[in-house]
C-alpha atoms as a PDB file:
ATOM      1  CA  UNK A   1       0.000   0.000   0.000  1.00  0.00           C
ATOM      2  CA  UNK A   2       1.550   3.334  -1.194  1.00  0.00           C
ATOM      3  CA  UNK A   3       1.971   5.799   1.532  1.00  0.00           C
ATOM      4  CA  UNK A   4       0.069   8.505   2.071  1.00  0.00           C
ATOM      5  CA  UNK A   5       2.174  11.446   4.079  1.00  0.00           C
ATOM      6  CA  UNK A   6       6.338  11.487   2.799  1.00  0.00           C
ATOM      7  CA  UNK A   7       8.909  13.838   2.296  1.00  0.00           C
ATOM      8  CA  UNK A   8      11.408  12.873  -1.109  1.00  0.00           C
ATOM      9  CA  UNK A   9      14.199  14.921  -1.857  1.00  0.00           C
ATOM     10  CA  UNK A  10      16.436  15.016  -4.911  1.00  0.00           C
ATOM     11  CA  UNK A  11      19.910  16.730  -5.736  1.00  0.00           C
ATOM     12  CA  UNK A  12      21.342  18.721  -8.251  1.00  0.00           C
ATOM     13  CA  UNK A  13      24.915  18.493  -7.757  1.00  0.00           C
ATOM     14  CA  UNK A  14      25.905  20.199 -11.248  1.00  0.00           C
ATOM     15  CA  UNK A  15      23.623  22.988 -10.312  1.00  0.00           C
ATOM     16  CA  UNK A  16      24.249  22.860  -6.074  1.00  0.00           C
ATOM     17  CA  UNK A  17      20.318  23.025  -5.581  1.00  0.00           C
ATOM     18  CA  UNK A  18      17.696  20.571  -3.853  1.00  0.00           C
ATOM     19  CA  UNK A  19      14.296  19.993  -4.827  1.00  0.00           C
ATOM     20  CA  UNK A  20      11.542  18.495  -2.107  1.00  0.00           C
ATOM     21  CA  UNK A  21       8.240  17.122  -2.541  1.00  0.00           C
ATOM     22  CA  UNK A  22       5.811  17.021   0.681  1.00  0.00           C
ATOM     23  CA  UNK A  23       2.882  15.406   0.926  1.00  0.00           C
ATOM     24  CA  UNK A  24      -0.090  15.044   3.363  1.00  0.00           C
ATOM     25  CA  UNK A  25      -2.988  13.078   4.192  1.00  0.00           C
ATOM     26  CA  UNK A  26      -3.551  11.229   7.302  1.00  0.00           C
ATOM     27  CA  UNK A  27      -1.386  14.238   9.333  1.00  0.00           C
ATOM     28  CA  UNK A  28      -4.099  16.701   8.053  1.00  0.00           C
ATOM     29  CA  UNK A  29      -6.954  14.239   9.530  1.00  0.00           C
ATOM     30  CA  UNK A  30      -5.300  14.092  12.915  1.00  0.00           C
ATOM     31  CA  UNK A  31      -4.337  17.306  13.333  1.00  0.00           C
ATOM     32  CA  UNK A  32      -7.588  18.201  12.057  1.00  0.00           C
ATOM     33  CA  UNK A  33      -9.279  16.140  14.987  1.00  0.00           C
ATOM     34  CA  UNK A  34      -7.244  17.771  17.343  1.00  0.00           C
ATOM     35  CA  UNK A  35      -8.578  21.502  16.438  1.00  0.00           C
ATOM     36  CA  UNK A  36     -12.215  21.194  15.794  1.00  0.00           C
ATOM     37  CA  UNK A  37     -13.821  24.064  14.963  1.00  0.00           C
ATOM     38  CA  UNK A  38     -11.076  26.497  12.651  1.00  0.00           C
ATOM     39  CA  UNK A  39     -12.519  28.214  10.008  1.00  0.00           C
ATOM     40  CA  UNK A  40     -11.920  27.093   6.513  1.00  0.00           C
ATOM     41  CA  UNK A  41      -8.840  30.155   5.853  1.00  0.00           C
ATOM     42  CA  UNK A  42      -7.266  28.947   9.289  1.00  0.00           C
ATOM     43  CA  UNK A  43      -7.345  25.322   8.174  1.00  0.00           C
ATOM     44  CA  UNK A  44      -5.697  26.305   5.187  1.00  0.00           C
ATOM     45  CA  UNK A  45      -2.477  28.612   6.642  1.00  0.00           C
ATOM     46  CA  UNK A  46      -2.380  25.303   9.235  1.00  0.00           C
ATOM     47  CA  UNK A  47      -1.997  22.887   6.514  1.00  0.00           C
ATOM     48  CA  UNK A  48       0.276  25.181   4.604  1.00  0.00           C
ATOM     49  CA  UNK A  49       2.561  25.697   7.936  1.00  0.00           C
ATOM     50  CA  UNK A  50       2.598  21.398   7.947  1.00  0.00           C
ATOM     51  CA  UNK A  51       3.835  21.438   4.387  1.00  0.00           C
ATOM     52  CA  UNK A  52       6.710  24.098   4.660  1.00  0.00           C
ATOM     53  CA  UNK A  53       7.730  22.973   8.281  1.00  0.00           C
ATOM     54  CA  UNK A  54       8.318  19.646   6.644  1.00  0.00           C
ATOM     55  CA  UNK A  55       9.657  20.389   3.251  1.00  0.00           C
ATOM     56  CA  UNK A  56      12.571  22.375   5.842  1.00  0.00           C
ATOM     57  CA  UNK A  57      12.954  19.870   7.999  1.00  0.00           C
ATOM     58  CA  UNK A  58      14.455  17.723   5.054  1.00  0.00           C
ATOM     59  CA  UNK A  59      17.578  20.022   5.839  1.00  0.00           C
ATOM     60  CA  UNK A  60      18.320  19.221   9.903  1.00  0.00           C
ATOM     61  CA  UNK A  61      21.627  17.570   9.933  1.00  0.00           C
ATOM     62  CA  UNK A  62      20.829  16.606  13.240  1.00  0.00           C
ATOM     63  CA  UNK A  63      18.369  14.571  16.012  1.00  0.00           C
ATOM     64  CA  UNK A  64      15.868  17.641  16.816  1.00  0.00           C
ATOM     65  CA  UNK A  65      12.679  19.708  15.400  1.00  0.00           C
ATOM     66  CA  UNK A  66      12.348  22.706  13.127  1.00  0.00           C
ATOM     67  CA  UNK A  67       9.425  24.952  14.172  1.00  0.00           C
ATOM     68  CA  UNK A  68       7.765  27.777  12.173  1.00  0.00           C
ATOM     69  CA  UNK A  69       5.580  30.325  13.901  1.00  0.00           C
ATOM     70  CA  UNK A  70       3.884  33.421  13.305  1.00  0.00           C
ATOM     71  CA  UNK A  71       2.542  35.566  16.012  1.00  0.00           C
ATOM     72  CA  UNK A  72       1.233  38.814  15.660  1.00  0.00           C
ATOM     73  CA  UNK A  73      -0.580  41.465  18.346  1.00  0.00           C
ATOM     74  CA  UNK A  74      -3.292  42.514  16.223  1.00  0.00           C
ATOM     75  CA  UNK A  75      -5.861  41.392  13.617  1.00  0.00           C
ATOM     76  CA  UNK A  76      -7.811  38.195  13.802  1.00  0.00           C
ATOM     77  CA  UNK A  77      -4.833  35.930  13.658  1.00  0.00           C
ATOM     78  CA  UNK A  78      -2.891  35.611  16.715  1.00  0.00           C
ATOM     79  CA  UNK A  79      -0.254  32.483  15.966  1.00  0.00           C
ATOM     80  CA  UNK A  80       0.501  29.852  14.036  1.00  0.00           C
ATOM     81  CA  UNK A  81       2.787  27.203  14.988  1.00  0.00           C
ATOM     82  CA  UNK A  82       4.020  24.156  12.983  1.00  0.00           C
ATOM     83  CA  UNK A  83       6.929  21.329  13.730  1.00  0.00           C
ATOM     84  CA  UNK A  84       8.467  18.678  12.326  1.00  0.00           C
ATOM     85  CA  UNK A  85      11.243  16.423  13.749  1.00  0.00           C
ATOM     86  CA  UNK A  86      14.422  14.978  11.619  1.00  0.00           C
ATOM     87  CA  UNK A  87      12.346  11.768  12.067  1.00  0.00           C
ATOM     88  CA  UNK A  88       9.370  12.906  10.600  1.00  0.00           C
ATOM     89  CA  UNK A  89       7.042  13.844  13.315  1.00  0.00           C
ATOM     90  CA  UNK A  90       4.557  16.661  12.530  1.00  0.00           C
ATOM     91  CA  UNK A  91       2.076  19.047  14.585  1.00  0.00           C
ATOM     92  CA  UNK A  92       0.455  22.222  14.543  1.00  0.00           C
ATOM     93  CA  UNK A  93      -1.691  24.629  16.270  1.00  0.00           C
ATOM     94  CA  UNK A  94      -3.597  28.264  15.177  1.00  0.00           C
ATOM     95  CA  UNK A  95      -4.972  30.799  17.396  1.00  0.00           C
ATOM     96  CA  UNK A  96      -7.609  33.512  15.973  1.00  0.00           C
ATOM     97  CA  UNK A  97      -8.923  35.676  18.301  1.00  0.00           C
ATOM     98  CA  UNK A  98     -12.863  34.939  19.001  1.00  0.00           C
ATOM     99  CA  UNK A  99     -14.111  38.719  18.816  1.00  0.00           C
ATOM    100  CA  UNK A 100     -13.259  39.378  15.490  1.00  0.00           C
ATOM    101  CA  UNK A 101     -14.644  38.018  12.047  1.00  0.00           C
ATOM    102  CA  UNK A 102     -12.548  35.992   9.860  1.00  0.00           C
ATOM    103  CA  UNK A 103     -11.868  36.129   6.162  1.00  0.00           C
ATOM    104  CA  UNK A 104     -13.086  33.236   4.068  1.00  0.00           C
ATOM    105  CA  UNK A 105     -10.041  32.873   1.918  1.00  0.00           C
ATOM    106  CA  UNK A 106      -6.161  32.264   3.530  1.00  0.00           C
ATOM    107  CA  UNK A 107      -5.038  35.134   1.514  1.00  0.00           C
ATOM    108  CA  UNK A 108      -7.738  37.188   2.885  1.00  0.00           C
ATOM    109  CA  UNK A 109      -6.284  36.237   6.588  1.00  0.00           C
ATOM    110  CA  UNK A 110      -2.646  36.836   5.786  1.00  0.00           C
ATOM    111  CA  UNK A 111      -3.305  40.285   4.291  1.00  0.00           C
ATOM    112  CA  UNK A 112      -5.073  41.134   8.027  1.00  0.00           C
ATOM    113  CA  UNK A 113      -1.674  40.588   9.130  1.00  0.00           C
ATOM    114  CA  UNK A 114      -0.638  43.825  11.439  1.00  0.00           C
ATOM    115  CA  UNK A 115       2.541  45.574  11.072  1.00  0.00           C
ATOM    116  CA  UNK A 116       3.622  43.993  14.052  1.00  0.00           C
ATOM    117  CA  UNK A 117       3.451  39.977  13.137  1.00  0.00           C
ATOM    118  CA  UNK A 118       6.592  38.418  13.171  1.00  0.00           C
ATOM    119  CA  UNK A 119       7.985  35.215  11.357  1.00  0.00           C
ATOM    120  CA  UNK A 120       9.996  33.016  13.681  1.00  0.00           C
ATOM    121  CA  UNK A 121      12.299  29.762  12.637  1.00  0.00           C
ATOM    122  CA  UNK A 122      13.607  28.088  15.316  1.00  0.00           C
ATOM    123  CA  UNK A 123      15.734  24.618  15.391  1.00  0.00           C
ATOM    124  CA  UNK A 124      15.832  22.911  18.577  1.00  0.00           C
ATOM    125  CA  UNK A 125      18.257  19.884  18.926  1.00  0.00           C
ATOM    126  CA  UNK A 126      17.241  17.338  21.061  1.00  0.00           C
ATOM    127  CA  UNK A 127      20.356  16.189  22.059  1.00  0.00           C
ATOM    128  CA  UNK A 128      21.695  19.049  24.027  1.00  0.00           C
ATOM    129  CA  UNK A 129      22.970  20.910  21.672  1.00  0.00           C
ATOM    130  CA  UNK A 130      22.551  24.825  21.068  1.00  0.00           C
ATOM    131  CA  UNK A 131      19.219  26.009  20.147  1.00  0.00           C
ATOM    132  CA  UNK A 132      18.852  28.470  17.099  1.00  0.00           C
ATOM    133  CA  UNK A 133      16.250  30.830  16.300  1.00  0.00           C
ATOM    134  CA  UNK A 134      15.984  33.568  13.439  1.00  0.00           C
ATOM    135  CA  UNK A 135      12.829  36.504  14.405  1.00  0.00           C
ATOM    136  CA  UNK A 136      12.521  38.663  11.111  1.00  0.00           C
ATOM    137  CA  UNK A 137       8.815  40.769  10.292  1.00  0.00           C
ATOM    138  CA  UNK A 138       6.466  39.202   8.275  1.00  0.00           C
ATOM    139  CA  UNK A 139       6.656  40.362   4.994  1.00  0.00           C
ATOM    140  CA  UNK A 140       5.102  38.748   1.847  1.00  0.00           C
ATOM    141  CA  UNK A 141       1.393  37.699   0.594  1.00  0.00           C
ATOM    142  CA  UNK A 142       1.414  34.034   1.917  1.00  0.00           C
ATOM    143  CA  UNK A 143       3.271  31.721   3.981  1.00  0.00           C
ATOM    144  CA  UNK A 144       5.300  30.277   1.844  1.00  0.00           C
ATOM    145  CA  UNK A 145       6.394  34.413   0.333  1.00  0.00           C
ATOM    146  CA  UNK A 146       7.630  34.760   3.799  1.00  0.00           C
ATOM    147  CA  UNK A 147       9.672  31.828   3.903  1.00  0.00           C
ATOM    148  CA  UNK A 148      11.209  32.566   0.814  1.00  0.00           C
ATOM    149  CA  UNK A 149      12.328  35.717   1.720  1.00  0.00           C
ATOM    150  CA  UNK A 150      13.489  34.538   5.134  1.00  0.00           C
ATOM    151  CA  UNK A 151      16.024  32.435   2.989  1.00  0.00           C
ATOM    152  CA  UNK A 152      16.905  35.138   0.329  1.00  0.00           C
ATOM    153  CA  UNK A 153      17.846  37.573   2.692  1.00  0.00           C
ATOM    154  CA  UNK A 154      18.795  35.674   5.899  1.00  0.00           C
ATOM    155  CA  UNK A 155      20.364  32.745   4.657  1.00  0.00           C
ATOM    156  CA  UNK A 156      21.256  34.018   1.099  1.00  0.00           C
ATOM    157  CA  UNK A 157      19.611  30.522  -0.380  1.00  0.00           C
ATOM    158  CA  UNK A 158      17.147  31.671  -2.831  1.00  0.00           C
ATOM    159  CA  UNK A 159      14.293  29.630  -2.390  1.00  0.00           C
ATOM    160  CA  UNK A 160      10.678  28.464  -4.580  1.00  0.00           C
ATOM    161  CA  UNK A 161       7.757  26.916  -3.018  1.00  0.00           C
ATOM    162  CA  UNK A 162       4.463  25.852  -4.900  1.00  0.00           C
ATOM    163  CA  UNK A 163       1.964  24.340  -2.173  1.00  0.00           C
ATOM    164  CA  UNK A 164      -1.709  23.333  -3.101  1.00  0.00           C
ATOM    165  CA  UNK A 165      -4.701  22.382  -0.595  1.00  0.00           C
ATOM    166  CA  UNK A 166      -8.113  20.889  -1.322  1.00  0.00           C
ATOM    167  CA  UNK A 167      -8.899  20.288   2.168  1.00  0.00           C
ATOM    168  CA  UNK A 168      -8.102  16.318   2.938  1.00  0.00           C
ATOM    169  CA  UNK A 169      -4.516  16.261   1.238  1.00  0.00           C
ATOM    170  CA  UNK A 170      -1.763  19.323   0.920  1.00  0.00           C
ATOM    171  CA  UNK A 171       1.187  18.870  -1.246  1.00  0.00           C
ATOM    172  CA  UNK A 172       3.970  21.011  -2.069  1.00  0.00           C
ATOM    173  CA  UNK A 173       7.662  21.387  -3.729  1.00  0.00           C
ATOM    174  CA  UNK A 174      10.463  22.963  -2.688  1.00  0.00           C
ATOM    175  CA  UNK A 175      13.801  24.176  -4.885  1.00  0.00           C
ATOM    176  CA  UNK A 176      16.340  25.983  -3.069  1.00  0.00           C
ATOM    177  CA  UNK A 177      19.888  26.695  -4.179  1.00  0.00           C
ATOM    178  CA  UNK A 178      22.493  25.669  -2.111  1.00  0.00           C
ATOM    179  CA  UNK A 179      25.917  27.145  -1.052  1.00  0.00           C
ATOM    180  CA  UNK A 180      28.659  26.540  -3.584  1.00  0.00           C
ATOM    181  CA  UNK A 181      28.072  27.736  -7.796  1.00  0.00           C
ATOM    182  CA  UNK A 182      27.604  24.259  -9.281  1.00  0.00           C
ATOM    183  CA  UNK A 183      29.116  23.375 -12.749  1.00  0.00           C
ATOM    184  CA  UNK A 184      26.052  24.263 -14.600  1.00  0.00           C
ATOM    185  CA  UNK A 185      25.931  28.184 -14.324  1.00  0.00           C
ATOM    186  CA  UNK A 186      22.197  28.063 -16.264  1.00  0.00           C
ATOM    187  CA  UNK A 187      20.712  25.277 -14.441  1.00  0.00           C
ATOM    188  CA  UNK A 188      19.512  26.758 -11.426  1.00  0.00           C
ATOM    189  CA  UNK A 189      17.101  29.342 -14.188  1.00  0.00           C
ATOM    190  CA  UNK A 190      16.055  26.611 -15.685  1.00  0.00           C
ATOM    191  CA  UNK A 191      15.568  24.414 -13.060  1.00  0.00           C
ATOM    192  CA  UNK A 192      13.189  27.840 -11.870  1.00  0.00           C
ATOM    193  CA  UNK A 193      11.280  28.028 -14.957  1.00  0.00           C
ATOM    194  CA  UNK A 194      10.298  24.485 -14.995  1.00  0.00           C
ATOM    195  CA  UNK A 195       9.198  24.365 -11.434  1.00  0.00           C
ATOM    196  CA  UNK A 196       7.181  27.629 -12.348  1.00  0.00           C
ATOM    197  CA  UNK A 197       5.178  24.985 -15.062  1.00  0.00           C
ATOM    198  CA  UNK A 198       4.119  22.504 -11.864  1.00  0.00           C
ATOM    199  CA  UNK A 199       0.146  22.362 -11.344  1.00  0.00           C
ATOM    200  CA  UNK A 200      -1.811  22.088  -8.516  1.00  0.00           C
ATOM    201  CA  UNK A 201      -3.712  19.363  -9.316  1.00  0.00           C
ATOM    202  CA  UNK A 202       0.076  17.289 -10.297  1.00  0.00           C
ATOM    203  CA  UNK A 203       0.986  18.205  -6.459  1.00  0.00           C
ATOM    204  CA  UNK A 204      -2.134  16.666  -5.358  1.00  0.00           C
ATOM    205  CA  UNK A 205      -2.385  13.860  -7.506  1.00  0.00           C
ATOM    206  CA  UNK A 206       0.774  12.294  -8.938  1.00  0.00           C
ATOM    207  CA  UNK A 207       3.742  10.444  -6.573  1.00  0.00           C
ATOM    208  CA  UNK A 208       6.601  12.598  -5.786  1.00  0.00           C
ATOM    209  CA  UNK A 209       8.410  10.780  -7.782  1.00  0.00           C
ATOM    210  CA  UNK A 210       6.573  10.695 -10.816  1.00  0.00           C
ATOM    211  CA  UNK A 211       6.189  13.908 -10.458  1.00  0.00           C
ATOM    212  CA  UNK A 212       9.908  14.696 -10.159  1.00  0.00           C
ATOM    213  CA  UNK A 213      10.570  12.577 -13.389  1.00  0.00           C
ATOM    214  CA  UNK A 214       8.111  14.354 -15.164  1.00  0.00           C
ATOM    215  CA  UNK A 215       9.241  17.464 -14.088  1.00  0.00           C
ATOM    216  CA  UNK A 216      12.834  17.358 -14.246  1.00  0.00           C
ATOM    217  CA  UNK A 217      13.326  14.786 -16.905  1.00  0.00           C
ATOM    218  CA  UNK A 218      16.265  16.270 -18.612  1.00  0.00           C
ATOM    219  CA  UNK A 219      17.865  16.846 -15.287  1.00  0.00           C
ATOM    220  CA  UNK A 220      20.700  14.994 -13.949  1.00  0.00           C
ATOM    221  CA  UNK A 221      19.312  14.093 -10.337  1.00  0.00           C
ATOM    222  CA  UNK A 222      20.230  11.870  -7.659  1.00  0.00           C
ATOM    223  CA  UNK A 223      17.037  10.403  -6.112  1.00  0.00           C
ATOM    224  CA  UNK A 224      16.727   9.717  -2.156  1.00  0.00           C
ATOM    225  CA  UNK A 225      14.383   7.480  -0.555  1.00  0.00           C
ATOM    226  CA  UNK A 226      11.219   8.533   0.855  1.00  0.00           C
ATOM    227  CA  UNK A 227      11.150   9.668   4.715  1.00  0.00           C
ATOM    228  CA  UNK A 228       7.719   8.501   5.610  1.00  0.00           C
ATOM    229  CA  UNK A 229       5.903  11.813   7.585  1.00  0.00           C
ATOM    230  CA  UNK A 230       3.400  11.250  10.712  1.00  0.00           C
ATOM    231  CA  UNK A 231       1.734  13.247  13.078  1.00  0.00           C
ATOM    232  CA  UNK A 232       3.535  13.102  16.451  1.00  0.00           C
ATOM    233  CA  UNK A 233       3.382  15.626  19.587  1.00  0.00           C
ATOM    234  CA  UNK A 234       5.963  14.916  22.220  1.00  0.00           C
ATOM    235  CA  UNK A 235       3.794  16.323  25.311  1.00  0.00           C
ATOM    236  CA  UNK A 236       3.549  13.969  28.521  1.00  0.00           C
ATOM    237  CA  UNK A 237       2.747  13.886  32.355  1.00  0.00           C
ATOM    238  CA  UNK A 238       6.524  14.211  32.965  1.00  0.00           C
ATOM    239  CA  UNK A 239       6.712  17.476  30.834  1.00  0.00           C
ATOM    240  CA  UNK A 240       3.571  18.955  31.844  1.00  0.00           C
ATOM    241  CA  UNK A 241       5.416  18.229  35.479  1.00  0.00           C
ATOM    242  CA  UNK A 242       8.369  20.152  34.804  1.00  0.00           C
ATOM    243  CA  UNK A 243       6.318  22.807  33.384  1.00  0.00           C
ATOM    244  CA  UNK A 244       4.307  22.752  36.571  1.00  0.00           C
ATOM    245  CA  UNK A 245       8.007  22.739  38.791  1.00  0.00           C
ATOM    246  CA  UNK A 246       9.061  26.221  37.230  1.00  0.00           C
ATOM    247  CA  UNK A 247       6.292  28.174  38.360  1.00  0.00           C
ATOM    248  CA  UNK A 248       7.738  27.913  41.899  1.00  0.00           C
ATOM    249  CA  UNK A 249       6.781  25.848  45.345  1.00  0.00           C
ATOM    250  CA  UNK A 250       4.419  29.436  45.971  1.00  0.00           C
ATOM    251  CA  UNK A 251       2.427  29.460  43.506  1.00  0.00           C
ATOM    252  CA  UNK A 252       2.309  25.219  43.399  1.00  0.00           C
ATOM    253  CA  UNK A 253       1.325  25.949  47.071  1.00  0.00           C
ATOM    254  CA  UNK A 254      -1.389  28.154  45.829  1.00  0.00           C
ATOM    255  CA  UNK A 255      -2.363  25.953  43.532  1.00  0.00           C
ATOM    256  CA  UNK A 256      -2.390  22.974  45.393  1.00  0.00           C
ATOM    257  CA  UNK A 257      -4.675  24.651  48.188  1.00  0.00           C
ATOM    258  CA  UNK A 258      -7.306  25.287  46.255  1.00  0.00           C
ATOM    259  CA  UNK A 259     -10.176  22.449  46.198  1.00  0.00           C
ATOM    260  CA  UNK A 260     -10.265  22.096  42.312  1.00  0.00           C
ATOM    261  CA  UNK A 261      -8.674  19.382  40.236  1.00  0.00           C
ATOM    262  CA  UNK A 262      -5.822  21.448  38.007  1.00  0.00           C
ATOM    263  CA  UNK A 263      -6.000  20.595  34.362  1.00  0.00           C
ATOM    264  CA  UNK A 264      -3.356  21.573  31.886  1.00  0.00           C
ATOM    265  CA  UNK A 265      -4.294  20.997  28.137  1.00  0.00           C
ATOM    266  CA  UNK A 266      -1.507  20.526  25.313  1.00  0.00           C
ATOM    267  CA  UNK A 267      -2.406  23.347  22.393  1.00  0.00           C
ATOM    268  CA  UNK A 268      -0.844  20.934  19.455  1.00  0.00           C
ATOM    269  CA  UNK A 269      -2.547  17.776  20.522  1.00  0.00           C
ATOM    270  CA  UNK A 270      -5.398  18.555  23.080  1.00  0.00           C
ATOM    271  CA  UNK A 271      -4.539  15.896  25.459  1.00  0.00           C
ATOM    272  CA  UNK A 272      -5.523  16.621  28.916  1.00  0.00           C
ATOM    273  CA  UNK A 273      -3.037  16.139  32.161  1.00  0.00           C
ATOM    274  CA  UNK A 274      -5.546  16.373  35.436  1.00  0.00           C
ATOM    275  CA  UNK A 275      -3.710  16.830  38.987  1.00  0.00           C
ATOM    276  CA  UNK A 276      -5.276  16.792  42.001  1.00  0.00           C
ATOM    277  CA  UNK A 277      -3.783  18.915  45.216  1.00  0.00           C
ATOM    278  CA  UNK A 278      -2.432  16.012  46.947  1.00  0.00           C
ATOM    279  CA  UNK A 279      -0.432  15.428  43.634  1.00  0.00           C
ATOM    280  CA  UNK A 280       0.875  18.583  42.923  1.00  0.00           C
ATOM    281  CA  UNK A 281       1.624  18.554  46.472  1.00  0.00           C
ATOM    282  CA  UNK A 282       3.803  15.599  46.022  1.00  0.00           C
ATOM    283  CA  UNK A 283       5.651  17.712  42.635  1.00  0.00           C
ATOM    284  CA  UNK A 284       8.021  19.221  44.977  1.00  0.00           C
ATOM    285  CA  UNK A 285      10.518  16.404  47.858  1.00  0.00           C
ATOM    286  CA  UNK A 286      10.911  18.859  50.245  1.00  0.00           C
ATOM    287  CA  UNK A 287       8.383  20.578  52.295  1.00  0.00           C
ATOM    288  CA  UNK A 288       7.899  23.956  50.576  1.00  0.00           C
ATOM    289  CA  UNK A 289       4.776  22.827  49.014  1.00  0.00           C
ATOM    290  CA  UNK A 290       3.572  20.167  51.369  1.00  0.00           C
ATOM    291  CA  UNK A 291       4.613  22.370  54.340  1.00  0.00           C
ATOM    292  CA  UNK A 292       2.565  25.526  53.475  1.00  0.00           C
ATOM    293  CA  UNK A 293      -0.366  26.756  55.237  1.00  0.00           C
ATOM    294  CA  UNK A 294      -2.022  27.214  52.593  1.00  0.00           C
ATOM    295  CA  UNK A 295      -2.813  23.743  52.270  1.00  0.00           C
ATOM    296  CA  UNK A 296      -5.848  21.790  54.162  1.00  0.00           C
END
């Protein structure tokens, strides 16, 4: 049974340039599940966020997740988040605010955008190592303009996307120039003009691979194997814990002294973590929780 969500990646090593097809099916359904309720042009900016977080994280050279996130002060959008780990695993989340009315169409929403929004990358290793994060203003008439230009003028790696949505599957290619001229000083033009010629309904419909062959037929490639793509959110008791640990024993002791089972909900994946007093009691060993007065 083909799959249904992947990530394949090609090379042009004459031209120093990479090429990434994206596509999405069953992560769309879950993370759908997960945020009941969005209006049709925040459903689409959500799915386009899955699409570019992934076609990105074909890049990590190492064990961690690339996150993309918009947030913005003003207008009905208030943030967008998307991740993806080196491994595959995908989630999102998108916040509008409830007292305004939203456009119909994604465009619509982005062009609401105030002067204020801001485009964040971020790359978080997961094995200690440093994390990275680039903040630059929105600019641009979609997502995936943004993201370009973060790469033109951040990372000096001009950079193409062509995404298309039709609600239950989101697909999308990526050609970005890498560092280093190549042998072929007219190839990376022409590799532009052809992906200029892709159609929506070829993202949708054919393989990635078929479509790269069709595509870039002429092309000397090297072909990589598929990364299969999943949804995957990383929240657990443990987490929500340590979350729970840096507010401080006071306001734990506050917390824990009131009557009311606590509930903390994850935003990506809308699981629930209940804690009763006695058990955020317990959080801290010492006594600056379980000792307080507050506490009956």
């Amino acid at each position: 049974m083909p799959r249904t969500d992947y990530l394949q990646r090609i090379l042009f090593e004459e031209v120093a340039a990479r090429c990434v097809v994206v596509r999405l099916q069953d992560v769309l359904a879950e993370v759908g599940s997960r945020c009941r309720g969005l209006p049709p042009a925040a459903q689409q900016l959500l799915s386009e966020a899955l699409l570019l977080s992934a076609l990105m994280s074909s890049g990590l050279k190492f064990s961690g997740r690339l996150s993309l996130q918009i947030r913005s002060d003003s207008g009905p959008l208030r943030m967008l988040v998307a991740d993806c780990t080196d491994q595959g695993g995908l989630r999102g989340t998108v916040s509008v605010a409830g007292d305004e009315r939203l456009p119909e169409q994604a465009a619509d929403l982005i062009a609401s955008l105030g002067h204020g929004t801001v485009l964040t990358l971020t790359l978080d290793p997961s094995d200690g190592g440093q994390r990275w994060q680039g903040i630059v203003p929105f600019e641009g008439q979609s997502l995936a303009d943004a993201v370009a230009g973060y790469f033109d003028r951040s990372e000096q790696l001009p950079t193409a996307f062509r995404l298309a949505t039709n609600g239950n599957v989101a697909a999308a290619i990526m050609l970005q120039r890498m560092p280093g001229d190549g042998t072929d000083g007219d190839g990376w033009t022409q590799l532009q003009q052809l992906l200029a010629t892709v159609q929506p309904a070829e993202l949708l419909d054919l393989p990635a691979e078929t479509l790269l062959k069709r595509l870039f037929h002429a092309e000397r490639r090297r072909l990589f194997p598929e990364r299969e793509l999943h949804f995957h959110c990383p929240c657990s008791r443990e987490r929500v814990e340590n979350m729970l640990l840096s507010l401080g024993p006071e306001e734990l002791a506050t917390m824990a002294g009131e009557p009311e089972t606590v509930e903390v909900r994850c935003q990506f994946c809308n699981q629930a973590y209940r804690f009763e007093p006695h058990e955020l009691a317990a959080l801290y060993p010492d006594d600056d929780v379980r000792g307080s007065p507050t506490l009956h």
